[in-house]
N, C-alpha and C. Protein backbone atom coordinates (compact mmCIF):
# COMPACT_ATOMS: atom_id res chain seq x y z
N UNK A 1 -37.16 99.08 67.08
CA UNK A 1 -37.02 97.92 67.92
C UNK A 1 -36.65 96.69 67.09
N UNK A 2 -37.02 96.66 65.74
CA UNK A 2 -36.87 95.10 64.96
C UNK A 2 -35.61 95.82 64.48
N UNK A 3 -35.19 96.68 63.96
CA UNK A 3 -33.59 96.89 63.63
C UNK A 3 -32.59 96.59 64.56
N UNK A 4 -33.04 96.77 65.70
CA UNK A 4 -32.44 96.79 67.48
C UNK A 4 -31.70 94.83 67.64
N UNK A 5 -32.63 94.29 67.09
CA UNK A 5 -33.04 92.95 67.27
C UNK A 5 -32.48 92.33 66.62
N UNK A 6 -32.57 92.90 64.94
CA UNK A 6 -31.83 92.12 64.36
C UNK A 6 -30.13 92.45 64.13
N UNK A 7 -30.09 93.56 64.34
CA UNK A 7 -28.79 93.95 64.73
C UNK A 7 -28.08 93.11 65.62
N UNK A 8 -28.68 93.15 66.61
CA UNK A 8 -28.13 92.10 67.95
C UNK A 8 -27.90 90.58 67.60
N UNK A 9 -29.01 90.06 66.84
CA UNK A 9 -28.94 88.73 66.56
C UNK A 9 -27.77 88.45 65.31
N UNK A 10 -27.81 89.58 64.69
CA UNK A 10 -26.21 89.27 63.69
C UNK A 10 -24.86 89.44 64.17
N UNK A 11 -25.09 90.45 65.35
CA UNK A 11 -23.98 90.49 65.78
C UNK A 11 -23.17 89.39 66.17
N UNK A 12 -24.67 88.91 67.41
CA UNK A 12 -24.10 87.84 68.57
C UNK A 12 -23.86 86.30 67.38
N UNK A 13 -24.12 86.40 66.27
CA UNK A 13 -23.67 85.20 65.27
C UNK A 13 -22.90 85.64 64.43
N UNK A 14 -22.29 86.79 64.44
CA UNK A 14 -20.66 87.06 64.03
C UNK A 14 -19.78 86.52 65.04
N UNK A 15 -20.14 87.17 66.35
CA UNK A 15 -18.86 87.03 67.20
C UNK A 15 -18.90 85.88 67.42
N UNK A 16 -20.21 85.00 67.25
CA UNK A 16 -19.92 82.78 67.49
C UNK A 16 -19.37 82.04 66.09
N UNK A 17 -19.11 83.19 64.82
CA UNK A 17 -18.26 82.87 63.66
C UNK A 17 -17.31 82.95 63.61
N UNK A 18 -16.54 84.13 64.60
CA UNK A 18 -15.45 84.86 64.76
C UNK A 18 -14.85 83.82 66.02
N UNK A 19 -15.42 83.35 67.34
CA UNK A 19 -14.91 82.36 68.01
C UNK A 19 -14.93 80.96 67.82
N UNK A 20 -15.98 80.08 67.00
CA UNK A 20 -16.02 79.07 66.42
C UNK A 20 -15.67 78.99 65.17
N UNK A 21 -14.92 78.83 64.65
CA UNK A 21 -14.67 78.80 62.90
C UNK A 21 -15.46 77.85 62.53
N UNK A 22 -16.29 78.40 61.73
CA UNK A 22 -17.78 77.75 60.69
C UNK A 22 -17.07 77.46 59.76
N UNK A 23 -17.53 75.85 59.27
CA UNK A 23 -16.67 75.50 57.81
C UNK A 23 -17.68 75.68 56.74
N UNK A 24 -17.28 75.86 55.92
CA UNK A 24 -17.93 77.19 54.57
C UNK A 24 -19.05 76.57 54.35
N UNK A 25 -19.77 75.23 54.65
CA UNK A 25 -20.82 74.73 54.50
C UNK A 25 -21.72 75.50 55.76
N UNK A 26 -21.54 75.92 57.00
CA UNK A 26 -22.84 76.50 57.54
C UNK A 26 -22.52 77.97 57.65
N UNK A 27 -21.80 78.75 56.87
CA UNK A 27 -22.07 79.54 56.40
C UNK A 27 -23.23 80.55 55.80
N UNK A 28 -24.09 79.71 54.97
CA UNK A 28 -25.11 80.38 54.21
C UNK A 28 -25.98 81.12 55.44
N UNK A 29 -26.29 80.64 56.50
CA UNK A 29 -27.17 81.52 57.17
C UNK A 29 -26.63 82.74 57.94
N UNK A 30 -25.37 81.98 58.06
CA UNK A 30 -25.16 83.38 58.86
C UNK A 30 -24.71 84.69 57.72
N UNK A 31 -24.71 84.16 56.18
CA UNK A 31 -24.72 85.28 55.12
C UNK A 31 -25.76 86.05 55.14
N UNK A 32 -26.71 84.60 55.13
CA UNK A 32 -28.25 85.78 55.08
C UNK A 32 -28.54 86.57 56.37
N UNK A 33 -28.34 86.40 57.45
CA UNK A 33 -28.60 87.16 58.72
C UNK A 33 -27.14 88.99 58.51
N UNK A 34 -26.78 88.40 58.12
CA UNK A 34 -25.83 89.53 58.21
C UNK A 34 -26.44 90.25 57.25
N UNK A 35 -26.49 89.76 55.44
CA UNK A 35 -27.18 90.70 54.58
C UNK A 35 -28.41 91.26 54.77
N UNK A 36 -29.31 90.57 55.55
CA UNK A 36 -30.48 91.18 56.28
C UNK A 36 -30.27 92.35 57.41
N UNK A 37 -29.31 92.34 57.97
CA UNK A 37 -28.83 93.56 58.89
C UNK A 37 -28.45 94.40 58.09
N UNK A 38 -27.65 94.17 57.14
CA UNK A 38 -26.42 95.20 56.74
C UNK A 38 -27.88 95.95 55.82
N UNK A 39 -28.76 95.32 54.93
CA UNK A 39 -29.46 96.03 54.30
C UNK A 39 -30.48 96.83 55.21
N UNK A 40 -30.89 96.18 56.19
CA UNK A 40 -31.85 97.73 57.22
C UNK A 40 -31.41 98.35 57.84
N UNK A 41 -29.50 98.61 57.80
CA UNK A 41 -28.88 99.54 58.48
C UNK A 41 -28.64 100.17 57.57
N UNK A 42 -28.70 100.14 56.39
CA UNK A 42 -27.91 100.79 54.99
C UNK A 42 -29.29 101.60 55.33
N UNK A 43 -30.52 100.89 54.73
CA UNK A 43 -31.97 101.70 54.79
C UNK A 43 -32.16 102.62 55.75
N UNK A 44 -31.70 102.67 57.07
CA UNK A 44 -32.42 103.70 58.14
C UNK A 44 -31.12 104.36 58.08
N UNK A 45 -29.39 104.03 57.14
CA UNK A 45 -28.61 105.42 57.10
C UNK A 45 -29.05 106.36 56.16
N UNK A 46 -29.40 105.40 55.37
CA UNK A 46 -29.99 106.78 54.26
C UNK A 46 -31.28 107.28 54.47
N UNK A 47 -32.18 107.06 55.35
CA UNK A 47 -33.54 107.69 55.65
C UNK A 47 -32.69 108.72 56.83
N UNK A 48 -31.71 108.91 57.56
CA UNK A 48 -31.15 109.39 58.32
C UNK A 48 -30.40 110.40 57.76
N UNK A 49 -30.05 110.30 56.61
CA UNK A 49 -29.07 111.31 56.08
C UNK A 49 -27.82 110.92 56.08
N UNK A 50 -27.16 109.49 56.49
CA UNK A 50 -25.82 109.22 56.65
C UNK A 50 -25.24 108.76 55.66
N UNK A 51 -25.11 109.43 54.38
CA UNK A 51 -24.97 108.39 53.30
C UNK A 51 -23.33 107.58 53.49
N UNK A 52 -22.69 107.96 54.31
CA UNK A 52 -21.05 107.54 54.56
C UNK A 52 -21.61 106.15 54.84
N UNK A 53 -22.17 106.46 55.81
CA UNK A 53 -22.78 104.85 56.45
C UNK A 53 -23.39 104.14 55.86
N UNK A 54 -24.33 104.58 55.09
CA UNK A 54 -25.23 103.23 54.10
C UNK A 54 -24.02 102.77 53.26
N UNK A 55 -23.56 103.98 52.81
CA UNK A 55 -22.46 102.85 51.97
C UNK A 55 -21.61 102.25 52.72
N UNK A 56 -21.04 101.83 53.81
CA UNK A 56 -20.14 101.15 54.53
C UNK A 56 -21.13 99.85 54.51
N UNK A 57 -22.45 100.03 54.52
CA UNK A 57 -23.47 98.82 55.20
C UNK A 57 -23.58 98.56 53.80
N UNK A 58 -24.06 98.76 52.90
CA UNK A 58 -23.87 98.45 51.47
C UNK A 58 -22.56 97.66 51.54
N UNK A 59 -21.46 98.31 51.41
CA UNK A 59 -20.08 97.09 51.17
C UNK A 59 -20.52 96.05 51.81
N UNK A 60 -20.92 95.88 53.14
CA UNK A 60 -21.08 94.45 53.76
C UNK A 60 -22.00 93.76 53.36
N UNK A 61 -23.01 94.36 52.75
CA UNK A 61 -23.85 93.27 51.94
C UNK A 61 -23.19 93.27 50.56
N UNK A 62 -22.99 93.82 50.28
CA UNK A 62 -22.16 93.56 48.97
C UNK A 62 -21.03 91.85 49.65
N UNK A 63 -20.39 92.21 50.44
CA UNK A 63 -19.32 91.15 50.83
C UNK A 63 -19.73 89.76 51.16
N UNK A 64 -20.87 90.07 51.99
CA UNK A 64 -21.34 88.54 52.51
C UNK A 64 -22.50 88.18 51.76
N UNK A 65 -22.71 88.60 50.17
CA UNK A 65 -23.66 87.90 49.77
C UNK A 65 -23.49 86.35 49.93
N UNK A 66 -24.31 85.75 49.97
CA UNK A 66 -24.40 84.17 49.81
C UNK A 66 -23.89 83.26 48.84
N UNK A 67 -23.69 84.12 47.57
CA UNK A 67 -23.49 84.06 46.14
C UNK A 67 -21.64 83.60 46.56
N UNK A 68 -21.28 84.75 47.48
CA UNK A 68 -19.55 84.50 47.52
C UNK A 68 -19.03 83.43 48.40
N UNK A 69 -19.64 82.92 48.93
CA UNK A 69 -18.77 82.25 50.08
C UNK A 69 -17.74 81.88 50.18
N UNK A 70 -17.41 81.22 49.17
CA UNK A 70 -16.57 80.18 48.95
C UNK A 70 -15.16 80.55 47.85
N UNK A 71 -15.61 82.47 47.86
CA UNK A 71 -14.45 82.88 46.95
C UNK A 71 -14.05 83.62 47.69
N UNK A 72 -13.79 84.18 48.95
CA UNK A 72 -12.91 84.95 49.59
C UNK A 72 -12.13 83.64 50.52
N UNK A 73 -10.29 83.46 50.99
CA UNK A 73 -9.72 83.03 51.48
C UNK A 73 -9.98 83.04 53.37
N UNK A 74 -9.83 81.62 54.09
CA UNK A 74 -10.46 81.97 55.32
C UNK A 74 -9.83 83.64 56.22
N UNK A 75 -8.46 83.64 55.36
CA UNK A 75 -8.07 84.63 56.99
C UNK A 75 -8.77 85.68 56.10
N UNK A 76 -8.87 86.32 55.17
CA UNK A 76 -9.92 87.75 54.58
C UNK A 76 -11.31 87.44 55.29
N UNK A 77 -11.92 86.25 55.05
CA UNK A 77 -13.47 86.08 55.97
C UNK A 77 -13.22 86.83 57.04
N UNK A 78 -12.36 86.09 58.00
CA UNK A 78 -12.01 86.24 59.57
C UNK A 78 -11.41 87.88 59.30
N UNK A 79 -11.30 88.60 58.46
CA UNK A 79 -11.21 89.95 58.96
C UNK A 79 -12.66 90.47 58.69
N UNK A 80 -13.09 90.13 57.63
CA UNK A 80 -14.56 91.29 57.28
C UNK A 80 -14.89 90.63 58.57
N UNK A 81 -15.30 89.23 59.16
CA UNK A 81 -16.55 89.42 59.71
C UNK A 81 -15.89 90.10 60.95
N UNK A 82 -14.65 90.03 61.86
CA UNK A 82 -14.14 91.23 62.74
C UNK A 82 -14.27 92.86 62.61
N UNK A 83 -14.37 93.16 60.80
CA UNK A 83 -14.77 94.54 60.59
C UNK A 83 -16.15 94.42 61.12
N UNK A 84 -17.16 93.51 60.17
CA UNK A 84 -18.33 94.12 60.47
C UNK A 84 -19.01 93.38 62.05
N UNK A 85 -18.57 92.75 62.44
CA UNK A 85 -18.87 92.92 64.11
C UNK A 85 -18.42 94.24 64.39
N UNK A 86 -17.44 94.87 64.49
CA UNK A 86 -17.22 95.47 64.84
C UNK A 86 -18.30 97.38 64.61
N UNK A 87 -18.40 97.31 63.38
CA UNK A 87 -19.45 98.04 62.81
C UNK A 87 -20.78 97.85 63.28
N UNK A 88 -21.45 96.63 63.13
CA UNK A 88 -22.28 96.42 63.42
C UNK A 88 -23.30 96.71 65.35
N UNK A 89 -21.68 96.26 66.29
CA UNK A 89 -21.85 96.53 67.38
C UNK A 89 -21.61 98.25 67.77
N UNK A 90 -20.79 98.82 66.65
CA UNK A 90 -20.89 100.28 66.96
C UNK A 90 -22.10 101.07 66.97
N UNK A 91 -23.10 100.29 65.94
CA UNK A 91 -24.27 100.65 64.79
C UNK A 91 -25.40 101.57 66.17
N UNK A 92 -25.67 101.33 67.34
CA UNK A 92 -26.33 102.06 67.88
C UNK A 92 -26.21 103.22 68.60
N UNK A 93 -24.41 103.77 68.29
CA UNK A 93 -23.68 104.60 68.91
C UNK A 93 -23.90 105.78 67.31
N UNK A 94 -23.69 104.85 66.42
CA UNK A 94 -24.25 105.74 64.93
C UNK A 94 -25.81 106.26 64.99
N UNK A 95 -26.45 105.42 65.26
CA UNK A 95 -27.60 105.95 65.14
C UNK A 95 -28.76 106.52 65.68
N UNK A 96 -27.85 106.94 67.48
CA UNK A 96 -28.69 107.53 68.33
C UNK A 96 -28.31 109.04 67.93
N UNK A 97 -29.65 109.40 69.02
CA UNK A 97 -30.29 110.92 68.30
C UNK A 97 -29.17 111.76 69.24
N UNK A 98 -28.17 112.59 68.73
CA UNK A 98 -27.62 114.14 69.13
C UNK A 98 -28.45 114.27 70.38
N UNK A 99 -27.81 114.64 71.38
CA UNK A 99 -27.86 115.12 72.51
C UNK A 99 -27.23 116.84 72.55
N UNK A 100 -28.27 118.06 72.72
CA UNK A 100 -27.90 119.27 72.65
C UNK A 100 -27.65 119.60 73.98
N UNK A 101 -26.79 120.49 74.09
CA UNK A 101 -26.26 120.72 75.53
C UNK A 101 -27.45 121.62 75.80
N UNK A 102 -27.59 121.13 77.84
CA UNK A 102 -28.76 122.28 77.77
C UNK A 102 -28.07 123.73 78.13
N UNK A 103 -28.38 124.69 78.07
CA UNK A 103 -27.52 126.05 78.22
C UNK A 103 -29.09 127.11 79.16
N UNK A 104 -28.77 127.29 80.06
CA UNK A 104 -29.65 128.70 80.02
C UNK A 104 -29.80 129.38 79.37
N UNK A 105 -30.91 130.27 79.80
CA UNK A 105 -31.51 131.07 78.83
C UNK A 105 -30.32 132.55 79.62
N UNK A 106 -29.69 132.89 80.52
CA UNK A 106 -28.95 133.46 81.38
C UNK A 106 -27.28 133.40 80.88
N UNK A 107 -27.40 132.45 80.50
CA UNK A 107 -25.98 132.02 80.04
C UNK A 107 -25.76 132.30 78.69
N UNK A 108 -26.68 132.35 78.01
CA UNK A 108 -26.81 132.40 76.53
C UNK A 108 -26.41 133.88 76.11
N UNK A 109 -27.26 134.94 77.63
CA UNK A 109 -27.20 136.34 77.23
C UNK A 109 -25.97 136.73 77.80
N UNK A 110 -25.27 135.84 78.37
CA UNK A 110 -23.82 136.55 79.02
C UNK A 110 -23.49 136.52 77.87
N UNK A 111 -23.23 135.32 77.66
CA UNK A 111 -22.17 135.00 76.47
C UNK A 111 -22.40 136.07 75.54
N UNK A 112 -24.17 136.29 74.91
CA UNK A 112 -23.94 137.07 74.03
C UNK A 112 -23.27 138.79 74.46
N UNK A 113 -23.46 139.19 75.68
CA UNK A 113 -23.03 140.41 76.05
C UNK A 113 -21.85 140.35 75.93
N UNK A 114 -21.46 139.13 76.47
CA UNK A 114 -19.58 139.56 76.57
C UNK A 114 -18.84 139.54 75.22
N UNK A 115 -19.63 138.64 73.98
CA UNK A 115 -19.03 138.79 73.24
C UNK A 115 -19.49 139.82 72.02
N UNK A 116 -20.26 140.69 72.45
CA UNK A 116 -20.75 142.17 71.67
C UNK A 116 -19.87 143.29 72.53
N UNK A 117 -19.31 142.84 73.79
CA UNK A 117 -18.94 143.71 74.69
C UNK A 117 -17.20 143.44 73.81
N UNK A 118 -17.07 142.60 73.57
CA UNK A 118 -15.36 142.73 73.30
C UNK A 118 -15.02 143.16 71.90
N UNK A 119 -16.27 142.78 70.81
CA UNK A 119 -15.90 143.17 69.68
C UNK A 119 -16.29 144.68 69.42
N UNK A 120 -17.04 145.07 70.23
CA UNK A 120 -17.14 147.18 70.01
C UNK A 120 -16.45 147.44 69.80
N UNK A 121 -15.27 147.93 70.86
CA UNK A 121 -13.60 148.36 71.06
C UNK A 121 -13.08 148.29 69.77
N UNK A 122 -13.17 147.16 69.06
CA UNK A 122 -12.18 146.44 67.47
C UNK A 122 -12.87 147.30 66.82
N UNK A 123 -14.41 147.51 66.62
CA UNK A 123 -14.84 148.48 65.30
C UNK A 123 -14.92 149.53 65.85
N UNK A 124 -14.37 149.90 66.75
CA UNK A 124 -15.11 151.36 66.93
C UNK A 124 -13.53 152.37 66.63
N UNK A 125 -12.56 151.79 66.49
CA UNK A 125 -11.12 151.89 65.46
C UNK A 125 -11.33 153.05 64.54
């Protein structure tokens, strides 16, 4: 629920960075709100097993440290922070749980009959 939250709250202050252009002075917070996301999404990809993803969330804290502000050019800003809105708002489509199809227990044994039923014929050659 606090990943949920703060996810949301970086988002919804990307996309008011991304429609208001912030001049590089109020910047710093919305660095730290983002590096605070990007690092407990990196943390619950790798407690998850996603290491593709922590490192994507890694680059973005890597990018918006606080340290840089003022060395990336505005239109490169205005793309990361469009990447990582964009990432960021995907972030709960990444990290919900697999949905298994449900199958009968009826369906399971067709399938397996029909397909012990078709491969006999081939070995029995």
């Amino acid at each position: 629920m606090v990943t949920r939250i703060i996810t949301l709250t970086a988002t919804v202050a990307l996309a008011a960075a991304v429609l208001f252009r912030l001049p590089p002075g109020q910047r710093m917070p919305l660095c730290i709100m983002v590096c605070l996301a990007a690092l407990i999404l990196a943390v619950r990809s790798l407690l998850l097993g996603k290491i593709v993803w922590a490192l994507l969330f890694l680059g973005i804290l890597g990018i918006f440290t606080p340290l840089r502000i003022d060395q990336f050019s505005h239109i490169l800003v205005s793309v990361f922070d469009l990447a990582t809105l964009a990432l960021f708002a995907a972030s709960p489509r990444i990290f919900r749980k697999p949905m298994l199809p449900a199958i009968s227990g009826t369906a399971v044994t067709r399938v397996a009959i029909v397909g012990h039923s078709l491969a006999s014929p081939n070995t029995r050659r």
